[in-house]
C-alpha atoms as a PDB file:
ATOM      1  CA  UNK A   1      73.266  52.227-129.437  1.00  0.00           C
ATOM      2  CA  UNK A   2      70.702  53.611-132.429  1.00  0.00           C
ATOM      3  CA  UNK A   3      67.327  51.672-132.510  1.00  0.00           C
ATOM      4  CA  UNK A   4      67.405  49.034-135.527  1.00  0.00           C
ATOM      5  CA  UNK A   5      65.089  49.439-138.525  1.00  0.00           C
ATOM      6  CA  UNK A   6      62.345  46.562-137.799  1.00  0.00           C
ATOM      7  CA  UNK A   7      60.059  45.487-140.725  1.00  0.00           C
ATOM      8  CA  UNK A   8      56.505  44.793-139.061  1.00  0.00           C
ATOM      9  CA  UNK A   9      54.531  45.839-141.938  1.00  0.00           C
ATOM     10  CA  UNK A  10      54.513  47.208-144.685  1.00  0.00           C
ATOM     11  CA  UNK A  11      54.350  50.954-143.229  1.00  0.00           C
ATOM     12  CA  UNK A  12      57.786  50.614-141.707  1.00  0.00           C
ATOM     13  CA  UNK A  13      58.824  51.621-145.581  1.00  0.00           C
ATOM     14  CA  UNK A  14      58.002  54.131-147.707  1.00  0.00           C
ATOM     15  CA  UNK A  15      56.816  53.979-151.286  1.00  0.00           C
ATOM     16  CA  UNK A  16      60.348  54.722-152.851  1.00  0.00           C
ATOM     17  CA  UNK A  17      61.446  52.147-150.853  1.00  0.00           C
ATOM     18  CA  UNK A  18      58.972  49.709-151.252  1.00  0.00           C
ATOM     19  CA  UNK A  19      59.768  50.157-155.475  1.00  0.00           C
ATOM     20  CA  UNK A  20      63.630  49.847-154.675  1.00  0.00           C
ATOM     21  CA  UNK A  21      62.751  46.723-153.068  1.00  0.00           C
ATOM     22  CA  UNK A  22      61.043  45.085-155.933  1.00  0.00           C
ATOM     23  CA  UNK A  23      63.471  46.397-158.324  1.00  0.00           C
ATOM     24  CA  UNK A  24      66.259  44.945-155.996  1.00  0.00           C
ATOM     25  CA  UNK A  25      64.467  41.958-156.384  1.00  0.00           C
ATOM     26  CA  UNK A  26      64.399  41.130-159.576  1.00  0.00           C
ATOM     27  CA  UNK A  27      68.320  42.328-160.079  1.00  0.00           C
ATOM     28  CA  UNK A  28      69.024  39.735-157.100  1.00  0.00           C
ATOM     29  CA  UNK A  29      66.630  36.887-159.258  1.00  0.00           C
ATOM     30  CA  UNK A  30      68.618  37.677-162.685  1.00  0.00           C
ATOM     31  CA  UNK A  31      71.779  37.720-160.572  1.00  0.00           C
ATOM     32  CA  UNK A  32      71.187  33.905-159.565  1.00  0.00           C
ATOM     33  CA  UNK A  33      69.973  32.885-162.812  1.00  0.00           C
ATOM     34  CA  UNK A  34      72.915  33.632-163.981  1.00  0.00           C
ATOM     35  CA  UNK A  35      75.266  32.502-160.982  1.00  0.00           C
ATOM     36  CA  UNK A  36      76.590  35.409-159.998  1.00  0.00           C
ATOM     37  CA  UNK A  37      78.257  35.142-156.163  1.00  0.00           C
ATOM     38  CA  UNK A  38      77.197  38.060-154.196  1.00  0.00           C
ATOM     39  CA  UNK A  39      77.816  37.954-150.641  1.00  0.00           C
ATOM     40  CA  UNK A  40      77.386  40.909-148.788  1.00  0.00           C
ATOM     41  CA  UNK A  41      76.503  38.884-145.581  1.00  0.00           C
ATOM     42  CA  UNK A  42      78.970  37.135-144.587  1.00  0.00           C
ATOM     43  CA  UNK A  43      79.518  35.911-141.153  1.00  0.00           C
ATOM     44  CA  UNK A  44      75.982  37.761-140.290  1.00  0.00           C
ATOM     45  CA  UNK A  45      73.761  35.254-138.508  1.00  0.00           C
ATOM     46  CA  UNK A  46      69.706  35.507-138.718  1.00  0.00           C
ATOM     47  CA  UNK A  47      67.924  33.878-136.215  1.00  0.00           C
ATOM     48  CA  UNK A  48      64.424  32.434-137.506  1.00  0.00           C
ATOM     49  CA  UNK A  49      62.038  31.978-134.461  1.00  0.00           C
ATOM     50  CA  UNK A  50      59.206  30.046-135.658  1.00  0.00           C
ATOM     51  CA  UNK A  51      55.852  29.934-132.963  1.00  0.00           C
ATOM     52  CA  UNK A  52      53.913  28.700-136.332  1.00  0.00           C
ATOM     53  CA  UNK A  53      55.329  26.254-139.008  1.00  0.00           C
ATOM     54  CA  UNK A  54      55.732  26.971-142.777  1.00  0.00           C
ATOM     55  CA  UNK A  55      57.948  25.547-145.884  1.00  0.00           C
ATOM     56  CA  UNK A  56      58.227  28.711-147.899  1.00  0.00           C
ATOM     57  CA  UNK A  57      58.969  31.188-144.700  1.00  0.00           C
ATOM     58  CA  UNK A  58      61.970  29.049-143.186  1.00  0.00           C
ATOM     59  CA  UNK A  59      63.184  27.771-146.722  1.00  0.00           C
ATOM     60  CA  UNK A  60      63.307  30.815-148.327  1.00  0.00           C
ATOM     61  CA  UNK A  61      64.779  33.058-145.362  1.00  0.00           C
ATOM     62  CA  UNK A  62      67.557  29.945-145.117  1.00  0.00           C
ATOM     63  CA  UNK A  63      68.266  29.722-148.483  1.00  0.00           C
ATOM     64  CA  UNK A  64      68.912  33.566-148.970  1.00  0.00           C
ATOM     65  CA  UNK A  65      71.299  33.681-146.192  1.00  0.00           C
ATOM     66  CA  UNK A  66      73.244  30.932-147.230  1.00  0.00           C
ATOM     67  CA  UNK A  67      73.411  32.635-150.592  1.00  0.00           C
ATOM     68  CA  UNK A  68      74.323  36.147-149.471  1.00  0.00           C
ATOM     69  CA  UNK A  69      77.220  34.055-147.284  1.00  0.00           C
ATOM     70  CA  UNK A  70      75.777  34.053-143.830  1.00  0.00           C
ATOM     71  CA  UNK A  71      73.924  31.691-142.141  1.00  0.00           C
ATOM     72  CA  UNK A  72      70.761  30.870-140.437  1.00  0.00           C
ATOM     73  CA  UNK A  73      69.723  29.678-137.285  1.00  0.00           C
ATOM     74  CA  UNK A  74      65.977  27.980-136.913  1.00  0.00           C
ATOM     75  CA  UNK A  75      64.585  28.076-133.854  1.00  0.00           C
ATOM     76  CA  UNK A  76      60.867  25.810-133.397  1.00  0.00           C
ATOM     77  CA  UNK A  77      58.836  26.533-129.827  1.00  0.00           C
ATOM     78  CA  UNK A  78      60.690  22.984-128.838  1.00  0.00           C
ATOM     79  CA  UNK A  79      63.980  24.753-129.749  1.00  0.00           C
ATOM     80  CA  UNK A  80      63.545  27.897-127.234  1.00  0.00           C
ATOM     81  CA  UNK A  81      63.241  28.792-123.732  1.00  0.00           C
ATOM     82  CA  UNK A  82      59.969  30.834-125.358  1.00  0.00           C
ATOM     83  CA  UNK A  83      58.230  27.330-125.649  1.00  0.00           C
ATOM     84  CA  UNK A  84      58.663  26.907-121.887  1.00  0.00           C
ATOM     85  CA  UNK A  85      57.361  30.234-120.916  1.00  0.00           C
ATOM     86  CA  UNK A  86      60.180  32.914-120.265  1.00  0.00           C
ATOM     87  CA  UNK A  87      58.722  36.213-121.382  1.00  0.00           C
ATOM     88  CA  UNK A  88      59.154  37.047-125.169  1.00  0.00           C
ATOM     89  CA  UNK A  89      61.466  40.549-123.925  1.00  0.00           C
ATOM     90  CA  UNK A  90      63.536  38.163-122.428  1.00  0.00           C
ATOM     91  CA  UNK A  91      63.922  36.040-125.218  1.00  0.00           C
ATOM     92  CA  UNK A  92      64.396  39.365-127.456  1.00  0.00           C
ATOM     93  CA  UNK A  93      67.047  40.483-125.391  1.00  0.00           C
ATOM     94  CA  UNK A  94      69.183  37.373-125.313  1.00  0.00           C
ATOM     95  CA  UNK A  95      68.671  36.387-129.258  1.00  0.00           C
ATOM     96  CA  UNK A  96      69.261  39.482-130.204  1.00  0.00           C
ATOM     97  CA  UNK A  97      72.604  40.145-128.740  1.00  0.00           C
ATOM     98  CA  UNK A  98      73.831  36.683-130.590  1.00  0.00           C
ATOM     99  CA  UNK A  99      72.801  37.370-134.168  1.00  0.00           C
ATOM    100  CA  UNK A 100      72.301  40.231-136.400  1.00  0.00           C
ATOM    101  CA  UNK A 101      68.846  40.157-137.415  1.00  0.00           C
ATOM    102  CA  UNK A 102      65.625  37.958-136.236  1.00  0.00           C
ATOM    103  CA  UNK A 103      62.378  36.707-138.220  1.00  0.00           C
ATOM    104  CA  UNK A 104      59.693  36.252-136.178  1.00  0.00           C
ATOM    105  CA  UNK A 105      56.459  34.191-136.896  1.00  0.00           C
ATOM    106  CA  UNK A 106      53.954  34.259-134.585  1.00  0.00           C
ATOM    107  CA  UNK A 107      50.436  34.054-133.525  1.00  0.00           C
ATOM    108  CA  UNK A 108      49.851  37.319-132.026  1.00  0.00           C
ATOM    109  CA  UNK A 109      51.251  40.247-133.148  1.00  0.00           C
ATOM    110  CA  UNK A 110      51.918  41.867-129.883  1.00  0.00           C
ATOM    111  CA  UNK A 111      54.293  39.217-129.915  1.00  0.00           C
ATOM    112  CA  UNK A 112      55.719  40.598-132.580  1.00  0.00           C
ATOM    113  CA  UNK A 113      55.588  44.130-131.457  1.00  0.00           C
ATOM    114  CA  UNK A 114      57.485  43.053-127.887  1.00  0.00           C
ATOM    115  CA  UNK A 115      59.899  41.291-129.534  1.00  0.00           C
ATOM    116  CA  UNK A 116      60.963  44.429-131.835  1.00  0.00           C
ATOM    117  CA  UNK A 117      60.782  46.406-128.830  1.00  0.00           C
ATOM    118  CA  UNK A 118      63.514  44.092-126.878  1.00  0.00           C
ATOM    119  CA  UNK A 119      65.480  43.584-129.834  1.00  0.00           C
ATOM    120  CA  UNK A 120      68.627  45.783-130.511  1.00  0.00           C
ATOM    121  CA  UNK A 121      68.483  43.926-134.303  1.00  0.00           C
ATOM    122  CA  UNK A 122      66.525  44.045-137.035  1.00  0.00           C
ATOM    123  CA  UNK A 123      63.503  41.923-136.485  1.00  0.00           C
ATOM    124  CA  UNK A 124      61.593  41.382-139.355  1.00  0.00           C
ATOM    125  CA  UNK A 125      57.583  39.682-139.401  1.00  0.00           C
ATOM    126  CA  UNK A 126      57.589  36.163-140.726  1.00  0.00           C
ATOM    127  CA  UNK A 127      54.077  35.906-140.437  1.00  0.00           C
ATOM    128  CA  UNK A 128      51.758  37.689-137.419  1.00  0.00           C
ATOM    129  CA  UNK A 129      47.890  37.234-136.927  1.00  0.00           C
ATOM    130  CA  UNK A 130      47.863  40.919-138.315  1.00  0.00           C
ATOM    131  CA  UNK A 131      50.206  41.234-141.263  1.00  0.00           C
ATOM    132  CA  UNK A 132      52.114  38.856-143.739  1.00  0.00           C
ATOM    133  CA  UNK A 133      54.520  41.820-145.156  1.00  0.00           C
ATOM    134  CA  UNK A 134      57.019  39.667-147.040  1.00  0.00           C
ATOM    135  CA  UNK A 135      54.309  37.978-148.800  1.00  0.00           C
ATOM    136  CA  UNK A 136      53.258  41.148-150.215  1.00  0.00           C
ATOM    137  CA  UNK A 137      56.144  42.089-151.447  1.00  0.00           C
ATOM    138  CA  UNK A 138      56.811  38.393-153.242  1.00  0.00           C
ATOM    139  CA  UNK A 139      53.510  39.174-154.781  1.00  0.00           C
ATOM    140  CA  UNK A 140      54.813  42.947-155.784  1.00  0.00           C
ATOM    141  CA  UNK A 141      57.512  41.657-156.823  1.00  0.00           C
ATOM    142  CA  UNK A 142      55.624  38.927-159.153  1.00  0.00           C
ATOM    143  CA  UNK A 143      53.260  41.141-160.595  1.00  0.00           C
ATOM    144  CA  UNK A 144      55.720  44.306-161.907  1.00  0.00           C
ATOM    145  CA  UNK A 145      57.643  41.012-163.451  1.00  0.00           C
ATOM    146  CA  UNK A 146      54.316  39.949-164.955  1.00  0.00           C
ATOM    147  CA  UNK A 147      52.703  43.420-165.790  1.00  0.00           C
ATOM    148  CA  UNK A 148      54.646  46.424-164.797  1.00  0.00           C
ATOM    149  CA  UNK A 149      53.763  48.889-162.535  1.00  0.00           C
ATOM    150  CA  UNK A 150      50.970  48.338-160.432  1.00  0.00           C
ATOM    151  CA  UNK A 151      49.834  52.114-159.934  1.00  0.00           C
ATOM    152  CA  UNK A 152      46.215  52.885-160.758  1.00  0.00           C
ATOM    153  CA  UNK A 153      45.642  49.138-161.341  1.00  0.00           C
ATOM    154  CA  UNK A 154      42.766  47.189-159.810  1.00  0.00           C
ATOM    155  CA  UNK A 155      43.380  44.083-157.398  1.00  0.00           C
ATOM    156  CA  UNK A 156      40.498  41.977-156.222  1.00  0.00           C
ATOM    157  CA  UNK A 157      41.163  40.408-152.950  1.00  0.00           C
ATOM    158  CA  UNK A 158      38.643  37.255-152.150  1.00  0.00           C
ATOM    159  CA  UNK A 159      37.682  35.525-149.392  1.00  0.00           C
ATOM    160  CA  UNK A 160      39.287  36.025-145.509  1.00  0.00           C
ATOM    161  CA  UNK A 161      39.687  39.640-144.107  1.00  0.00           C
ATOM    162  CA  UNK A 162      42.707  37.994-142.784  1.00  0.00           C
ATOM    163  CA  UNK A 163      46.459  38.881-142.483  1.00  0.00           C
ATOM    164  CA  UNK A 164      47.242  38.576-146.023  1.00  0.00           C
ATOM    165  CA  UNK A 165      44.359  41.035-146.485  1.00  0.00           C
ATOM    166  CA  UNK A 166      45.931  43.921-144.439  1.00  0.00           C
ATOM    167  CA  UNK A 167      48.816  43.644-145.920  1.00  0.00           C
ATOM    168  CA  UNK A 168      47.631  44.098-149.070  1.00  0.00           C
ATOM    169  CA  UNK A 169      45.528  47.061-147.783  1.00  0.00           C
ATOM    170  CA  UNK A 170      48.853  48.871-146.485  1.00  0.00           C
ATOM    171  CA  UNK A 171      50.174  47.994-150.086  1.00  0.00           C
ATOM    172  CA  UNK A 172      47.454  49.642-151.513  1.00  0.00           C
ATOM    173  CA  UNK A 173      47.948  52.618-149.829  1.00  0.00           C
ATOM    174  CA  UNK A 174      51.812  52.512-150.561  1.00  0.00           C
ATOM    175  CA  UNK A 175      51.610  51.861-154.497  1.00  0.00           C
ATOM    176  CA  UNK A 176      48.562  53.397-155.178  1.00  0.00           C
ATOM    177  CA  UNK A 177      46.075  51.077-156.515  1.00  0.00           C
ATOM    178  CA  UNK A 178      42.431  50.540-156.100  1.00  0.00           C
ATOM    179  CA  UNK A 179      41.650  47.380-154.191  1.00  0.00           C
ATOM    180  CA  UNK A 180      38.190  45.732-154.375  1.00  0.00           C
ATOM    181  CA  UNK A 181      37.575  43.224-151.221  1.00  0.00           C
ATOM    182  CA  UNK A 182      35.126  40.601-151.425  1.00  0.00           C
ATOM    183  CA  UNK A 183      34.341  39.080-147.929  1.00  0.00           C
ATOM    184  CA  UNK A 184      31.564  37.784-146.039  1.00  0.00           C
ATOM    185  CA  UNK A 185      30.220  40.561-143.450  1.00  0.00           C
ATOM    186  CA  UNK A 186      31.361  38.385-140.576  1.00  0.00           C
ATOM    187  CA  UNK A 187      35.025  37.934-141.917  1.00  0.00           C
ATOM    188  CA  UNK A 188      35.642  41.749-143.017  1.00  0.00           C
ATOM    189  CA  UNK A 189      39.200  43.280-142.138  1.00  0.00           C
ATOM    190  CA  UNK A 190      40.415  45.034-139.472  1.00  0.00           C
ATOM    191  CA  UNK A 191      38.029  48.314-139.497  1.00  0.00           C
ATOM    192  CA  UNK A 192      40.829  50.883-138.121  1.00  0.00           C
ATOM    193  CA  UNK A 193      43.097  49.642-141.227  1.00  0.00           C
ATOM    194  CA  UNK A 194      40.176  50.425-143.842  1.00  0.00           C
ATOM    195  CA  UNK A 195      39.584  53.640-142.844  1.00  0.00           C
ATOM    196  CA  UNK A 196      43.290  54.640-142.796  1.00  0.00           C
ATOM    197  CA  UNK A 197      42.853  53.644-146.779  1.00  0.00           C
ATOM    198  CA  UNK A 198      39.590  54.433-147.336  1.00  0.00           C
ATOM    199  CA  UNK A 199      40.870  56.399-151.136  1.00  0.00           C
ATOM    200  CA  UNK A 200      42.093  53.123-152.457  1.00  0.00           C
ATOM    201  CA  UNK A 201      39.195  50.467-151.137  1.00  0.00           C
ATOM    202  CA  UNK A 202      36.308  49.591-152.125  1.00  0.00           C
ATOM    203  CA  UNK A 203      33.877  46.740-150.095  1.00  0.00           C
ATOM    204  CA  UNK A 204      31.932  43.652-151.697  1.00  0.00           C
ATOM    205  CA  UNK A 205      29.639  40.758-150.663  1.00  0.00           C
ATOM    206  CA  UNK A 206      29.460  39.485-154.231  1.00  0.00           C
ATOM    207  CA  UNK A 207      32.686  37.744-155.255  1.00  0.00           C
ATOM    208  CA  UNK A 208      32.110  38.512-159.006  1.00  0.00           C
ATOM    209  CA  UNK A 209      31.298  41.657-159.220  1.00  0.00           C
ATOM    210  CA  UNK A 210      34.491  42.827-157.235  1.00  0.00           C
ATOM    211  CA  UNK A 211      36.238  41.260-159.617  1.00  0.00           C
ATOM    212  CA  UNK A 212      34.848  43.048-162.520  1.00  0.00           C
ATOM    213  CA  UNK A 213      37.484  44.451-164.952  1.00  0.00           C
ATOM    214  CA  UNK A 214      40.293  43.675-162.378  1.00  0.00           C
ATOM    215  CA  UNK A 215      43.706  43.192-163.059  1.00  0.00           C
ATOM    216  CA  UNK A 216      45.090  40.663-160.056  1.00  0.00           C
ATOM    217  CA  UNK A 217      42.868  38.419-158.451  1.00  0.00           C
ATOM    218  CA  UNK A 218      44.516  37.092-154.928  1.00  0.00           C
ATOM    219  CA  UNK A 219      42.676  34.915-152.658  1.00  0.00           C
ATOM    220  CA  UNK A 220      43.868  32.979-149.431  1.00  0.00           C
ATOM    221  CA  UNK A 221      42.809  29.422-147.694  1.00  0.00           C
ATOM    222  CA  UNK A 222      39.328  29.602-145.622  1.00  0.00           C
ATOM    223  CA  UNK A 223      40.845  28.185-142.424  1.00  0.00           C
ATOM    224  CA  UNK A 224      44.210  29.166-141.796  1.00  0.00           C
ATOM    225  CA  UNK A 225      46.301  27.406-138.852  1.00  0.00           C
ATOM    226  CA  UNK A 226      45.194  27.817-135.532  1.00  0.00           C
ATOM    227  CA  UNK A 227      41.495  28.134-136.902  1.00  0.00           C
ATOM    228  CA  UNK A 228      40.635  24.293-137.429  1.00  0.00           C
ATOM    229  CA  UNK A 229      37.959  24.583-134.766  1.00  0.00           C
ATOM    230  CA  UNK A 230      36.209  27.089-137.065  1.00  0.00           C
ATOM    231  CA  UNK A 231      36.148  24.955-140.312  1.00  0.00           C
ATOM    232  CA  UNK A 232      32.640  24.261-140.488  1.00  0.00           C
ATOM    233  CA  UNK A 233      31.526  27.593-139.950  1.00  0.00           C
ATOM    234  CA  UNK A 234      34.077  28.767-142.346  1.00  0.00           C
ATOM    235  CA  UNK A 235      33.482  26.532-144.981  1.00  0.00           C
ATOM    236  CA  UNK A 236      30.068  27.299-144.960  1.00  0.00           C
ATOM    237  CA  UNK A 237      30.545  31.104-144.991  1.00  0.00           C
ATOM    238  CA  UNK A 238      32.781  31.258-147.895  1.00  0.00           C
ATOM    239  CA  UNK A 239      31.156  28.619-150.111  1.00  0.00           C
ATOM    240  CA  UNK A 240      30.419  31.223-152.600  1.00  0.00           C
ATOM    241  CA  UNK A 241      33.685  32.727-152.577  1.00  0.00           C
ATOM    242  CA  UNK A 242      35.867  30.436-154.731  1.00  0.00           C
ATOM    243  CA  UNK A 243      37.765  31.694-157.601  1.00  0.00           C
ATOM    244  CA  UNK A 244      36.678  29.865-160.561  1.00  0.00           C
ATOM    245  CA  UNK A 245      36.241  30.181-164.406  1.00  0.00           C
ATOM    246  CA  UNK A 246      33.322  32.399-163.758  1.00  0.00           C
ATOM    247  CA  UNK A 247      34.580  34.778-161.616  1.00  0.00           C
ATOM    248  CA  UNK A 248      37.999  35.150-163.600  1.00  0.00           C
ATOM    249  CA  UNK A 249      35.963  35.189-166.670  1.00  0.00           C
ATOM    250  CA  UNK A 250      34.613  38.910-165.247  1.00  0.00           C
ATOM    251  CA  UNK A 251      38.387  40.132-165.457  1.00  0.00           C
ATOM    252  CA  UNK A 252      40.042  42.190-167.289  1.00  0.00           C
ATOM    253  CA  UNK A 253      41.331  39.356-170.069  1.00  0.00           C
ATOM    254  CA  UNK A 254      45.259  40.004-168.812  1.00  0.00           C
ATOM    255  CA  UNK A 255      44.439  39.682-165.123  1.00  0.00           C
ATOM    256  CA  UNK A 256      46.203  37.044-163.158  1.00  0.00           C
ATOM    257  CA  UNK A 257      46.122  35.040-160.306  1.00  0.00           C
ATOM    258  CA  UNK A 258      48.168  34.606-156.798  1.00  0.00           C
ATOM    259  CA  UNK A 259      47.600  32.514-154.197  1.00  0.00           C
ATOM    260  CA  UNK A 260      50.134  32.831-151.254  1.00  0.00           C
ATOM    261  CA  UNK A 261      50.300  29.102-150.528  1.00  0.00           C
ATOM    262  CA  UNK A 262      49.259  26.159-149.524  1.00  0.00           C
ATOM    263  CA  UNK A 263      46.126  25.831-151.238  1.00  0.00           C
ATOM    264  CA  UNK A 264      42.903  23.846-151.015  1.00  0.00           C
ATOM    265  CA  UNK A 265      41.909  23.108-154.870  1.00  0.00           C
ATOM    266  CA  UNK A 266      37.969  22.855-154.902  1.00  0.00           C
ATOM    267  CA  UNK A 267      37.491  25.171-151.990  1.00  0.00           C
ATOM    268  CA  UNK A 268      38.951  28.728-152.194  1.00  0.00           C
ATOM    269  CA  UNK A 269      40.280  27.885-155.499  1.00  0.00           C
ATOM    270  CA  UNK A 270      39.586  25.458-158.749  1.00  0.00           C
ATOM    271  CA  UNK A 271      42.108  23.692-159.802  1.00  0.00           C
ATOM    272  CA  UNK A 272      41.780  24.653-163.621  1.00  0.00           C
ATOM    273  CA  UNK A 273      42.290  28.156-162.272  1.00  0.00           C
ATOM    274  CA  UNK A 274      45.206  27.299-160.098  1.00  0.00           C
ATOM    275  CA  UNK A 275      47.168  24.950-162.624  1.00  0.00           C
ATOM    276  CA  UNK A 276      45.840  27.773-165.977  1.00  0.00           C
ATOM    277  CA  UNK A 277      47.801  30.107-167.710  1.00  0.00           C
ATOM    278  CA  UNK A 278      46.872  33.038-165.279  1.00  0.00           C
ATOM    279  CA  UNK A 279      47.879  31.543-162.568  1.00  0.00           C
ATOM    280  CA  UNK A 280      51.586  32.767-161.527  1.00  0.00           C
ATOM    281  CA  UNK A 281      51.437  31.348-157.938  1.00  0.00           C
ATOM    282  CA  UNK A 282      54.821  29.308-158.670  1.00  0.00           C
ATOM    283  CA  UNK A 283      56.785  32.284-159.132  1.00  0.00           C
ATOM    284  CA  UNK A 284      55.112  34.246-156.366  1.00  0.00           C
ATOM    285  CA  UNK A 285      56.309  31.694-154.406  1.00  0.00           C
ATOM    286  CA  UNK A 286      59.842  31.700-155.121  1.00  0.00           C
ATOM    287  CA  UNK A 287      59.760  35.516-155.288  1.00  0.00           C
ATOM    288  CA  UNK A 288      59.679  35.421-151.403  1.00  0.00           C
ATOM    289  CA  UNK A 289      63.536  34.477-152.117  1.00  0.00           C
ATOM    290  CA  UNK A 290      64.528  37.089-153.851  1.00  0.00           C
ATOM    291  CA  UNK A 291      62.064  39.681-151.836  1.00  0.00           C
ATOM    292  CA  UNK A 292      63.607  38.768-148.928  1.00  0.00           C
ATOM    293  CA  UNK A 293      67.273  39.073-149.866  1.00  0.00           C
ATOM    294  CA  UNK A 294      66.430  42.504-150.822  1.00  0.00           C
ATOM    295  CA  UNK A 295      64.663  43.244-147.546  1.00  0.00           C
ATOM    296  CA  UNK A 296      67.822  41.710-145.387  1.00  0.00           C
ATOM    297  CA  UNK A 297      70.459  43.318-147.692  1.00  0.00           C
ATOM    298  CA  UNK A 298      68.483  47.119-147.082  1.00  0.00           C
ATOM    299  CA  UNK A 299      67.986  46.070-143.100  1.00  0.00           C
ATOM    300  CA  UNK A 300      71.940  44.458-142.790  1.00  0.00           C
ATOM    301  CA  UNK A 301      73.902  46.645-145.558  1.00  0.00           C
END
């Protein structure tokens, strides 16, 4: 049997492919606008395993199933034998031999990575300590909708050297734009990702002045789950780092703003800036719809 095409990160495509996928995207958006029945996955089953909870992951994944004809099978730590210990390649080999294609989201990304390895599906990352892939290319997705291309742009990333951070670091690297990351020194991302991208990225302590002249500003929560112990300390450490009037007033005038939800209004974000006009966090959101049927219809199809 061949090995299946996993989607870990955003390095398991290319850049053509990345563009086909946002340009799939939007043809699979206009198709439901205008209720258009396209089902090129029927009777195809995709498991969800879910070590971490979320709305948008499990609602979106479910809903673009059911739309493409197939279903979808969601599967908490109570739900699984993985709850109760048995190894995560056992777990991979069993689940994977009942459906067609897995989503995974999980604490660890070796998780992740053993799970693939077990897997003779598809297994696609939900969510890992490392990575949020399908976010990224939601927020793709919403800003070639928004503004066009994103090559040679500049994106401003603020706050957490977290997940959502390397992904957008990979995407960098993929679409070609310059990406300006404003972090505290103790929060900075993953140093063996930033010097795989070193062209693209440039490093900031001072919120505002990374986001000088940019053209998407995208920032995340301070204490994402799992990290509640840390929310002192974090609060404390990013207390300068919330995007506000003043630092969106150092944009370019037609930048705009993503968030990839939830979000804490008067910590990493105002909520003038969240609610204003360059705010286009609710379609980011439901882009993960469409950016996801376009990832399972290129892993499935």
């Amino acid at each position: 049997m061949s090995q299946p095409r996993h989607f870990l990160s955003l390095l398991d495509i290319n850049a053509q492919e990345f563009r086909d996928l946002i340009n799939r995207a939007v043809e699979l958006k206009n198709m439901r606008r205008s209720n258009t029945i396209y089902e090129p996955l029927k009777n195809k089953v995709l498991g969800m395993v879910f070590e971490k909870s979320s709305t948008r992951t499990r609602v979106s994944f479910e809903a673009g199933m059911v739309q493409f004809g197939g279903s979808a099978i969601f599967l908490s730590p109570r739900d699984t034998q993985l709850g109760r210990g048995e190894p995560v390649e056992d777990s991979a080999r069993v689940l994977s031999r009942m459906v067609d294609i897995i989503m995974v989201r999980t604490y660890a990304h070796e998780t992740l990575e053993l799970f693939a390895e077990h897997s003779v599906v598809p297994v696609i990352n939900g969510l890992s300590d490392l990575f949020h892939p399908c976010q990224l290319l939601a927020d793709m997705v919403t800003y070639f909708e928004h503004r066009g291309d994103i090559k040679g742009k500049t994106v401003t990333w603020i706050g957490d050297g977290n997940n959502m951070c390397h992904s957008y670091i990979n995407a960098a690297q993929l679409l070609d734009f310059k990406l300006h990351i404003a972090t505290p020194p103790e929060y900075r991302p993953k140093q063996h990702l930033l010097q795989a991208t070193t062209a693209q990225i440039e490093m900031f302590e001072e919120p505002r002045e990374a986001a000088r002249g940019t053209d998407l500003v995208v920032t995340d929560v301070w204490t994402s789950m799992g990290q509640e112990d840390e929310n002192l300390r974090r609060r404390e450490a990013f207390k300068n780092f919330q995007v506000n009037q003043q630092l969106m007033g150092n944009t370019n005038p037609e930048a705009i703003f993503m968030h990839c939800l939830p979000a804490h209004r008067g910590e990493e974000v105002s909520a003038d800036i969240i609610e204003g006009p360059q705010s286009v966090v609710w379609d980011e959101a439901e882009n993960r719809l469409h950016a996801q049927k376009a990832l399972l219809e290129l892993l499935l199809t």
